[in-house]
N, C-alpha and C. Protein backbone atom coordinates (compact mmCIF):
# COMPACT_ATOMS: atom_id res chain seq x y z
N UNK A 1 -59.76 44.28 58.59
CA UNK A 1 -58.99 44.47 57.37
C UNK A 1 -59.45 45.77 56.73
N UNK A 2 -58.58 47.03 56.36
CA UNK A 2 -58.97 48.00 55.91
C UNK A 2 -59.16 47.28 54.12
N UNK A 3 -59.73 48.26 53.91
CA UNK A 3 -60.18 48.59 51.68
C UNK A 3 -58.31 49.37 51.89
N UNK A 4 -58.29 48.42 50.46
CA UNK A 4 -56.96 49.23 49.79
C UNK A 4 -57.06 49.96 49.15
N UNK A 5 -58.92 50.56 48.97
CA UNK A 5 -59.07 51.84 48.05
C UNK A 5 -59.26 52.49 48.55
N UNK A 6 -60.42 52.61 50.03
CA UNK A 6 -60.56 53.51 50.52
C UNK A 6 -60.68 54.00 51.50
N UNK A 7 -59.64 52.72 52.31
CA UNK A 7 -59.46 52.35 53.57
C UNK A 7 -60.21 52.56 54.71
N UNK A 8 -61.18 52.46 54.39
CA UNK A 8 -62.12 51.94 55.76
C UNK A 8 -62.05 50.55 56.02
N UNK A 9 -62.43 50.40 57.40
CA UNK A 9 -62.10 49.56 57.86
C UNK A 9 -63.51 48.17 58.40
N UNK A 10 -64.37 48.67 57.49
CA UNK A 10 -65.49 48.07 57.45
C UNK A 10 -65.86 46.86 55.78
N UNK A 11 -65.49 45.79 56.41
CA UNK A 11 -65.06 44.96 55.12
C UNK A 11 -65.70 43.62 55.80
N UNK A 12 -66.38 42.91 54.46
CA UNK A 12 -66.75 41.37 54.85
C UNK A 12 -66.95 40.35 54.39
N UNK A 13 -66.85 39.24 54.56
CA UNK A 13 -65.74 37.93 53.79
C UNK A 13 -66.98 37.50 52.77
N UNK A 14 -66.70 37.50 51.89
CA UNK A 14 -67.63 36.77 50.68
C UNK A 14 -67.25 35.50 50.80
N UNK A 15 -66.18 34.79 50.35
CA UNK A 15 -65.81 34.04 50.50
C UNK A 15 -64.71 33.02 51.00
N UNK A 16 -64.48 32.24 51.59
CA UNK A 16 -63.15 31.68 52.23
C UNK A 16 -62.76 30.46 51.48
N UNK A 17 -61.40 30.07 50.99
CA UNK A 17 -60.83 28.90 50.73
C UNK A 17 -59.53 28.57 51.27
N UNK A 18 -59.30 27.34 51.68
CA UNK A 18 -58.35 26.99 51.99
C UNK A 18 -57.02 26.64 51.11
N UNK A 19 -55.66 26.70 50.89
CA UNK A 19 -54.96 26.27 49.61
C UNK A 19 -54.22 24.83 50.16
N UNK A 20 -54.11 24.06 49.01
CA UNK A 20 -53.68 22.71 48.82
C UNK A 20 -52.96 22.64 49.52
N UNK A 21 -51.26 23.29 49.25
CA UNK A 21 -50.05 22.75 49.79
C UNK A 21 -50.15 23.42 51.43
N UNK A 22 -50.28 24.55 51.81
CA UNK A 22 -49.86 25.17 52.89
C UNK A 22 -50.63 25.27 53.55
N UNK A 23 -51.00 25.93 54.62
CA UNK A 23 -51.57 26.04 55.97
C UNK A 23 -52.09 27.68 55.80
N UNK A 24 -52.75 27.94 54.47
CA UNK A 24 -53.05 29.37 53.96
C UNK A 24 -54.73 29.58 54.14
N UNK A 25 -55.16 30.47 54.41
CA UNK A 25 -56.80 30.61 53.96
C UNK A 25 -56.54 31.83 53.36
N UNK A 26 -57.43 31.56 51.64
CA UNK A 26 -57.50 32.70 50.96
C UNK A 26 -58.91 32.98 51.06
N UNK A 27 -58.89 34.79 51.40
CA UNK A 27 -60.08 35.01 51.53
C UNK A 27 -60.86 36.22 50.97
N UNK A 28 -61.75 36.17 50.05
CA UNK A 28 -62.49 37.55 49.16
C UNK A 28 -63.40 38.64 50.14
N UNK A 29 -62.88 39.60 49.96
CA UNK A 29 -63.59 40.77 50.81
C UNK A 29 -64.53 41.54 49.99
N UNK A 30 -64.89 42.28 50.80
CA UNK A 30 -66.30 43.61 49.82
C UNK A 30 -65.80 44.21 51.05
N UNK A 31 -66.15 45.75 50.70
CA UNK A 31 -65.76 47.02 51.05
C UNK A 31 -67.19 47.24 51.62
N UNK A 32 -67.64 47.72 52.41
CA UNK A 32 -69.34 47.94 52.95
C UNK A 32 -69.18 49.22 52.66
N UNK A 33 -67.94 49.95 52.60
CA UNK A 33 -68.59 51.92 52.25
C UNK A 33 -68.21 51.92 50.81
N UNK A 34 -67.30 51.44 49.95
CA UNK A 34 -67.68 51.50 48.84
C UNK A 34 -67.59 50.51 47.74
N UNK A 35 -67.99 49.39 48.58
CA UNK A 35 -67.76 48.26 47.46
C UNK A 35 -67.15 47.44 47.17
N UNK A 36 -65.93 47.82 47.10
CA UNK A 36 -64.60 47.18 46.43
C UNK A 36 -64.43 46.17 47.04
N UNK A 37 -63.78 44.96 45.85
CA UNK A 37 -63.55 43.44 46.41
C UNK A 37 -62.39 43.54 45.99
N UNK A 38 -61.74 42.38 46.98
CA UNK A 38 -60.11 42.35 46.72
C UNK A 38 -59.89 41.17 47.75
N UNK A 39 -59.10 40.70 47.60
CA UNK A 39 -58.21 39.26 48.21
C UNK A 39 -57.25 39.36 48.93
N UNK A 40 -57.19 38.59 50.14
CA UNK A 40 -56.35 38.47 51.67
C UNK A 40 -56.05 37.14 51.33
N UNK A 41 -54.78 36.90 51.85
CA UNK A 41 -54.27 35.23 52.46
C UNK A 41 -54.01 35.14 53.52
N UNK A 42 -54.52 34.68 54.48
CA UNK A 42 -53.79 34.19 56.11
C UNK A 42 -53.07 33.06 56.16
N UNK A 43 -51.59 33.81 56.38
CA UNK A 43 -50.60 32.22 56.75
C UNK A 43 -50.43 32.17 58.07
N UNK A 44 -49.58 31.02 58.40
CA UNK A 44 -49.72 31.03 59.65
C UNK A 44 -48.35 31.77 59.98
N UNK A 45 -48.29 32.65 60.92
CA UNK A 45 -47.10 33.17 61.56
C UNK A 45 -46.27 32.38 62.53
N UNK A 46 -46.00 31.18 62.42
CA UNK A 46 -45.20 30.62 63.46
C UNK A 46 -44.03 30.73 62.46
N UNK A 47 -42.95 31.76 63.35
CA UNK A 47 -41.51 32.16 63.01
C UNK A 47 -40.41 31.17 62.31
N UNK A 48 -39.81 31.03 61.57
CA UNK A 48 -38.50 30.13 61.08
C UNK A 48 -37.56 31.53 61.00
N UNK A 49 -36.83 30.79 61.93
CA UNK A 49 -35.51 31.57 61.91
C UNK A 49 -34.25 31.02 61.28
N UNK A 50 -33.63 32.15 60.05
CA UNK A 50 -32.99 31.98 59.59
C UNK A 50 -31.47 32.03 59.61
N UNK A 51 -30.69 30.98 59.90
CA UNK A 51 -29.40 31.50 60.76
C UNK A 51 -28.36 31.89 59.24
N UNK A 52 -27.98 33.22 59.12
CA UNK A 52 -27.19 33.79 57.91
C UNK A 52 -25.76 33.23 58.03
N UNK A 53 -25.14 33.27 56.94
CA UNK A 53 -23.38 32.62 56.83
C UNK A 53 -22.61 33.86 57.64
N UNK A 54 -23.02 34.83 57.76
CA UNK A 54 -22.52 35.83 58.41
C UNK A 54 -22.80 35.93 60.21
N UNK A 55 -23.49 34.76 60.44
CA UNK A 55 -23.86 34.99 61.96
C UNK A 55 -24.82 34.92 62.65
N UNK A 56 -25.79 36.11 61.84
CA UNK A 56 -27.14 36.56 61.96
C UNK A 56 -27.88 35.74 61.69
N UNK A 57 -29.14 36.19 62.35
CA UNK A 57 -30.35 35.79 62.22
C UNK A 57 -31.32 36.59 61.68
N UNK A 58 -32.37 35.83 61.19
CA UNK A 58 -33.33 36.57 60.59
C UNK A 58 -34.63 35.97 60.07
N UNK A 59 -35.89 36.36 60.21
CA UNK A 59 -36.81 35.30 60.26
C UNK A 59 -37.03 35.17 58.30
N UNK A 60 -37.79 34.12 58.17
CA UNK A 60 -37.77 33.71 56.93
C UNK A 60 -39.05 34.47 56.34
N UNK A 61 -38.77 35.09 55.13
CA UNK A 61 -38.84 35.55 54.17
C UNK A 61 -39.31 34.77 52.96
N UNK A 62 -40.80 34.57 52.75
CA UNK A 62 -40.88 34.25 51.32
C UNK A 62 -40.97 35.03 49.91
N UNK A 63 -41.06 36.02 50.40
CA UNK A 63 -40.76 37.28 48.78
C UNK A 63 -39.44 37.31 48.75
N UNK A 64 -38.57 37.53 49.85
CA UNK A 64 -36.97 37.96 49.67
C UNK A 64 -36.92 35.99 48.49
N UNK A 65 -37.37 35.05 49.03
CA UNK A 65 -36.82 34.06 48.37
C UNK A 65 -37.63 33.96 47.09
N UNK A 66 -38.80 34.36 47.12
CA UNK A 66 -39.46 34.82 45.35
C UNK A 66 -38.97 35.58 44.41
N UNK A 67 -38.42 36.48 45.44
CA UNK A 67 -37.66 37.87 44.53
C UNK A 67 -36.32 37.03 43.46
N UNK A 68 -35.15 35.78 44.45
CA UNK A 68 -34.05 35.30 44.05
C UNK A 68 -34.62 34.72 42.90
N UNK A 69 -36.12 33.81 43.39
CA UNK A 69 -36.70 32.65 41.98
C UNK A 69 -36.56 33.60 41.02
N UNK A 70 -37.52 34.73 41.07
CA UNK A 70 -37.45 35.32 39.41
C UNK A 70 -36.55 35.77 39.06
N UNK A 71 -35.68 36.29 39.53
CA UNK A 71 -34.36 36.46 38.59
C UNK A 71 -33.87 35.24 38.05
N UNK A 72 -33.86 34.45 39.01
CA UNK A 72 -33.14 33.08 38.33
C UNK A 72 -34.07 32.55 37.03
N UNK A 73 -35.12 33.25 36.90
CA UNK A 73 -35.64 32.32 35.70
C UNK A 73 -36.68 33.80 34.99
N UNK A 74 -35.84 34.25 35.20
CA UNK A 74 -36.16 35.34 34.09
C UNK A 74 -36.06 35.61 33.24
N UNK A 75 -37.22 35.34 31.94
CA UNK A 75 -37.12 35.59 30.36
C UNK A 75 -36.96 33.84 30.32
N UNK A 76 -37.74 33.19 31.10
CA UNK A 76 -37.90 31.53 31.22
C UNK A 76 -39.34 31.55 30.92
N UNK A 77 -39.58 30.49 30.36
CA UNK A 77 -41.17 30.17 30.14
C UNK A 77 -41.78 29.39 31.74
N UNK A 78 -41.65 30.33 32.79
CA UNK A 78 -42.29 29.52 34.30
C UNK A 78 -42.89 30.44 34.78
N UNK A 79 -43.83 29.80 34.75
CA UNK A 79 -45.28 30.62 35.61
C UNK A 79 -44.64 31.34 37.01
N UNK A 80 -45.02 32.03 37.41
CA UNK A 80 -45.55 32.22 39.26
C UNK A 80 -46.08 31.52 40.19
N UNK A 81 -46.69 31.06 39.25
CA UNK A 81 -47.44 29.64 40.24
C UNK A 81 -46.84 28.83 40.94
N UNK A 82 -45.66 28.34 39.85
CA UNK A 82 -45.39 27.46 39.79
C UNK A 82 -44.05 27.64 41.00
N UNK A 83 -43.53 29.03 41.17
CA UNK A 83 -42.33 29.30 41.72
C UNK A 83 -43.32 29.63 43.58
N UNK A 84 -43.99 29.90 43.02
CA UNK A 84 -45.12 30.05 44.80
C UNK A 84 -45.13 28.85 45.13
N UNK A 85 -45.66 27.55 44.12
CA UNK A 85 -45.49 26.32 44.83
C UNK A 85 -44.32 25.78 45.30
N UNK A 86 -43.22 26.14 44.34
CA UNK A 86 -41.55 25.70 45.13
C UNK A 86 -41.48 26.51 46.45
N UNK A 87 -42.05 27.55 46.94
CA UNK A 87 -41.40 28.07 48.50
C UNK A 87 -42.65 27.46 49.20
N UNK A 88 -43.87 27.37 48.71
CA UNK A 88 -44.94 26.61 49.72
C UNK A 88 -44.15 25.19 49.80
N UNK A 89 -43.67 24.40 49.12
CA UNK A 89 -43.48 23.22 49.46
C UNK A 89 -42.22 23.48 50.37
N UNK A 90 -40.87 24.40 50.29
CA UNK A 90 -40.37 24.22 51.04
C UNK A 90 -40.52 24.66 52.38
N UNK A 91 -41.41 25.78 52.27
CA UNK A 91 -41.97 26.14 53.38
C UNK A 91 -43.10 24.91 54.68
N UNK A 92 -43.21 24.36 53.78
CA UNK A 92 -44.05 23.19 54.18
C UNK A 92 -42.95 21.93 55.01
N UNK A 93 -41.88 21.83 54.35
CA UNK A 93 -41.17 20.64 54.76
C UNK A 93 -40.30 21.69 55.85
N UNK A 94 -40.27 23.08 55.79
CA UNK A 94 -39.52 23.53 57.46
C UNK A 94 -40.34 23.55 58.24
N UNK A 95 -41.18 23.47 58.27
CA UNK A 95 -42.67 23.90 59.07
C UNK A 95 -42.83 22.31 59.42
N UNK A 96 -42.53 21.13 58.93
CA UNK A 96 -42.86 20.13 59.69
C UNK A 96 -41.45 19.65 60.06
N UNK A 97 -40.28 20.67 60.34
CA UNK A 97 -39.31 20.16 61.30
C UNK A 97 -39.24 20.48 62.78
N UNK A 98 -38.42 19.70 63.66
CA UNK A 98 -39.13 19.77 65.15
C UNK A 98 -38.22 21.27 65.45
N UNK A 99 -37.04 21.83 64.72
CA UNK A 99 -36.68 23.02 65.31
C UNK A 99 -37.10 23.93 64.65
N UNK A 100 -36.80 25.33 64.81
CA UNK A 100 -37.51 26.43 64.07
C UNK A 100 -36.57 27.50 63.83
N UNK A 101 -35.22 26.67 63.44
CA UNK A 101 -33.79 27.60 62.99
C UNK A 101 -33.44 26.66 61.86
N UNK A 102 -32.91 26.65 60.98
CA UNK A 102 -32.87 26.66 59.32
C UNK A 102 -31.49 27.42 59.15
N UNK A 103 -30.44 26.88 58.56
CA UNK A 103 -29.51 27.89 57.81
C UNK A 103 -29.51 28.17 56.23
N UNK A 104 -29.18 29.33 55.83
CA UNK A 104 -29.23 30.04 54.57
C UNK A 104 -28.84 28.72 53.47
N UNK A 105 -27.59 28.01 53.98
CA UNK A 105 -27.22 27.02 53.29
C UNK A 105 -28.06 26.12 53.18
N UNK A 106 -28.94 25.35 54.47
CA UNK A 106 -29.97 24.27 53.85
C UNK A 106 -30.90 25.03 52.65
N UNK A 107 -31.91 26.27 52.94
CA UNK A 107 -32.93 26.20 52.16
C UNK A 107 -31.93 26.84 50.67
N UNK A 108 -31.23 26.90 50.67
CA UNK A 108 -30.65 27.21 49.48
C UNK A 108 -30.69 25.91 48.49
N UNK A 109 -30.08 24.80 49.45
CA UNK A 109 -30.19 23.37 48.81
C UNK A 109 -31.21 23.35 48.47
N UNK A 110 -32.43 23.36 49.62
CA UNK A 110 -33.44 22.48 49.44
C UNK A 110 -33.80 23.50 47.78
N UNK A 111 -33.74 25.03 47.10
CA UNK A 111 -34.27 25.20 46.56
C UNK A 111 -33.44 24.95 44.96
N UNK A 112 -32.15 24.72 45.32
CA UNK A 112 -31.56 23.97 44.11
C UNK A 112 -31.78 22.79 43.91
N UNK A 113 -32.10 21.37 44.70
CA UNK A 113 -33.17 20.62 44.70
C UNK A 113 -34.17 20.74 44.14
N UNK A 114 -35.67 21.42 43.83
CA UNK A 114 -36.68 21.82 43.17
C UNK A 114 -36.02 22.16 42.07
N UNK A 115 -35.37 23.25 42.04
CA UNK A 115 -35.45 23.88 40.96
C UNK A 115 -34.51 23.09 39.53
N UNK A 116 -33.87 21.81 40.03
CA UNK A 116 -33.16 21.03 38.95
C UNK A 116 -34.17 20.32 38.28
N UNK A 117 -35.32 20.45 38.78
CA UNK A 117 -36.52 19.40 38.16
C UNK A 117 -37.32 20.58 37.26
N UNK A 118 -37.20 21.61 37.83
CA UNK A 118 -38.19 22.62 37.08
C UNK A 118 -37.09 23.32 36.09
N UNK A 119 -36.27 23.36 35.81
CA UNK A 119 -35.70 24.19 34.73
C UNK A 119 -33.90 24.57 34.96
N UNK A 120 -33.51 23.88 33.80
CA UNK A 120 -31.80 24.01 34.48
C UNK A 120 -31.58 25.00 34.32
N UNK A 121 -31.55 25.93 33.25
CA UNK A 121 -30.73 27.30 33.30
C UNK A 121 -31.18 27.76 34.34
N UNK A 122 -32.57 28.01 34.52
CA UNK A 122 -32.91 28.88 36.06
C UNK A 122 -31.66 27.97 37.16
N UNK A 123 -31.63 26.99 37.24
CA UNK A 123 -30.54 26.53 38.47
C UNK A 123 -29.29 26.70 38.04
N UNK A 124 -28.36 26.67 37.12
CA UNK A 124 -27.53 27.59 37.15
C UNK A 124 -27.50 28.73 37.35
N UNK A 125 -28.25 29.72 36.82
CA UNK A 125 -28.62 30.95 37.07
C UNK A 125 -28.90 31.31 38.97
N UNK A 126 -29.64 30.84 39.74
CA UNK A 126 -29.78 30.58 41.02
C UNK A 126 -28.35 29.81 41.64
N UNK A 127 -27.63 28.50 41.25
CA UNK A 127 -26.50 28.29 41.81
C UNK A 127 -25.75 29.41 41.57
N UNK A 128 -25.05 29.79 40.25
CA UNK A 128 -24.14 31.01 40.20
C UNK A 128 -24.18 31.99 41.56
N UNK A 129 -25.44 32.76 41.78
CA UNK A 129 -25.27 33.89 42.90
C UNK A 129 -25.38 32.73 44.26
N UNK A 130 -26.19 32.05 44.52
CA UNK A 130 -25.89 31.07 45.72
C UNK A 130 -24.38 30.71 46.33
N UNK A 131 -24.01 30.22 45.26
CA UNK A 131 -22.82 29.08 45.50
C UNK A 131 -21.45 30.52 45.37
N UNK A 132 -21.86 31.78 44.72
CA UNK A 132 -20.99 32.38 44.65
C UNK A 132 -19.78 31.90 43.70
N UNK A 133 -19.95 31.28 42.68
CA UNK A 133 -18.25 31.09 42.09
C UNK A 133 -17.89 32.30 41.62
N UNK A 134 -16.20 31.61 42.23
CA UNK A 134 -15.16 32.66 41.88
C UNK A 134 -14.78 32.61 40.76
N UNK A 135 -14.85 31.56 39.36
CA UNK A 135 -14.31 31.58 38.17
C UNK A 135 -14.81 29.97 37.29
N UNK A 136 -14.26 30.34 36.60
CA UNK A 136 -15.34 29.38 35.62
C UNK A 136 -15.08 28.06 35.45
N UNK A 137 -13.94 27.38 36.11
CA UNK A 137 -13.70 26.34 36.66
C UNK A 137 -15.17 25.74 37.67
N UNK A 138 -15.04 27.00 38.30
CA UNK A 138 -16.45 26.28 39.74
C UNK A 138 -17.67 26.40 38.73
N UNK A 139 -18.23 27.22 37.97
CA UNK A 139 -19.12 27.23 37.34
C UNK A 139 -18.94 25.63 36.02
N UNK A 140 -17.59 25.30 35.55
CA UNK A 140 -18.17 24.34 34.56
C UNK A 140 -17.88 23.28 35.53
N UNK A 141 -17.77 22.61 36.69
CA UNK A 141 -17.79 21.82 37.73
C UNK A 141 -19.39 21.91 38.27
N UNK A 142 -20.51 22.77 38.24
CA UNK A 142 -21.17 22.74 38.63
C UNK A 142 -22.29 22.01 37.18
N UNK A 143 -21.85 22.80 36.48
CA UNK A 143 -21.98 22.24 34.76
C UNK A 143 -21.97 20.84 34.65
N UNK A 144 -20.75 20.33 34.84
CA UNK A 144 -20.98 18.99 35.12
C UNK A 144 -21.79 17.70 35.72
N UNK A 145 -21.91 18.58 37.28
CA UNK A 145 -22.82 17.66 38.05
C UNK A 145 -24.30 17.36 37.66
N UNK A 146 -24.55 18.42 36.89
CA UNK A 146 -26.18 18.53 35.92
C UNK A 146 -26.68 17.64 35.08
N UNK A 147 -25.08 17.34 34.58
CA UNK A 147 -25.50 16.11 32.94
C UNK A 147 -25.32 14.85 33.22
């Protein structure tokens, strides 16, 4: 692991922990040429491939799906934490399915699912660009199913 200050490549583990939900080891470094401590996570790289409404494929992405959380709940009183634990958990329940292809449409559910428990406007806000409505019929139909 290089220093992100001063990139040498001479670095060594102070400490190791494992995290609750996922299959992560977080781990604290020191810099041996100049010091500097700073923090690594090792996940595991076994691939989920993501099959797109357009065709494609593409392996799964947990920032592209962090990036969607915070908009959807932006200028919301919700931690980070709390939105890292919604993709570890769903990341957790694809990771214990027997295939390793997923479409855009399931984890979309699965994350409008979570996210009706953690905060409705954020799930309107997240259904709206998901679900794509065309007009405000589909949006107060979605309105509905909430209350």
């Amino acid at each position: 692991m290089r220093c992100p200050k001063c990139g040498g490549g001479d670095t060594r583990v102070i400490d190791s922990r494992t995290q609750e939900v996922t299959n992560a080891i977080k781990r604290r470094r020191e810099c041996r040429a100049c010091g500097y401590r700073f923090t690594t996570f090792e996940r595991c790289e076994d691939p989920i491939e993501v099959l797109k409404s357009d065709g494609t494929t593409q392996p799964f992405d947990r920032n592209k799906l962090l990036v969607g959380l915070m908009r959807a709940t932006s200028k919301r009183d919700i931690d980070l934490s709390v939105l890292n634990g919604l993709i570890d958990d769903i990341e957790h329940e694809l990771r214990g399915r027997t295939f390793t292809a997923v479409t855009s449409h399931d984890i979309g559910d699965m994350v409008l699912k979570r996210l009706e428990k953690i905060d409705k406007v954020a799930y309107i806000r997240f259904a709206s660009v998901y679900r794509d409505f065309k007009d405000i019929e589909e949006f107060l139909e979605e309105l509905d199913k909430l209350r």
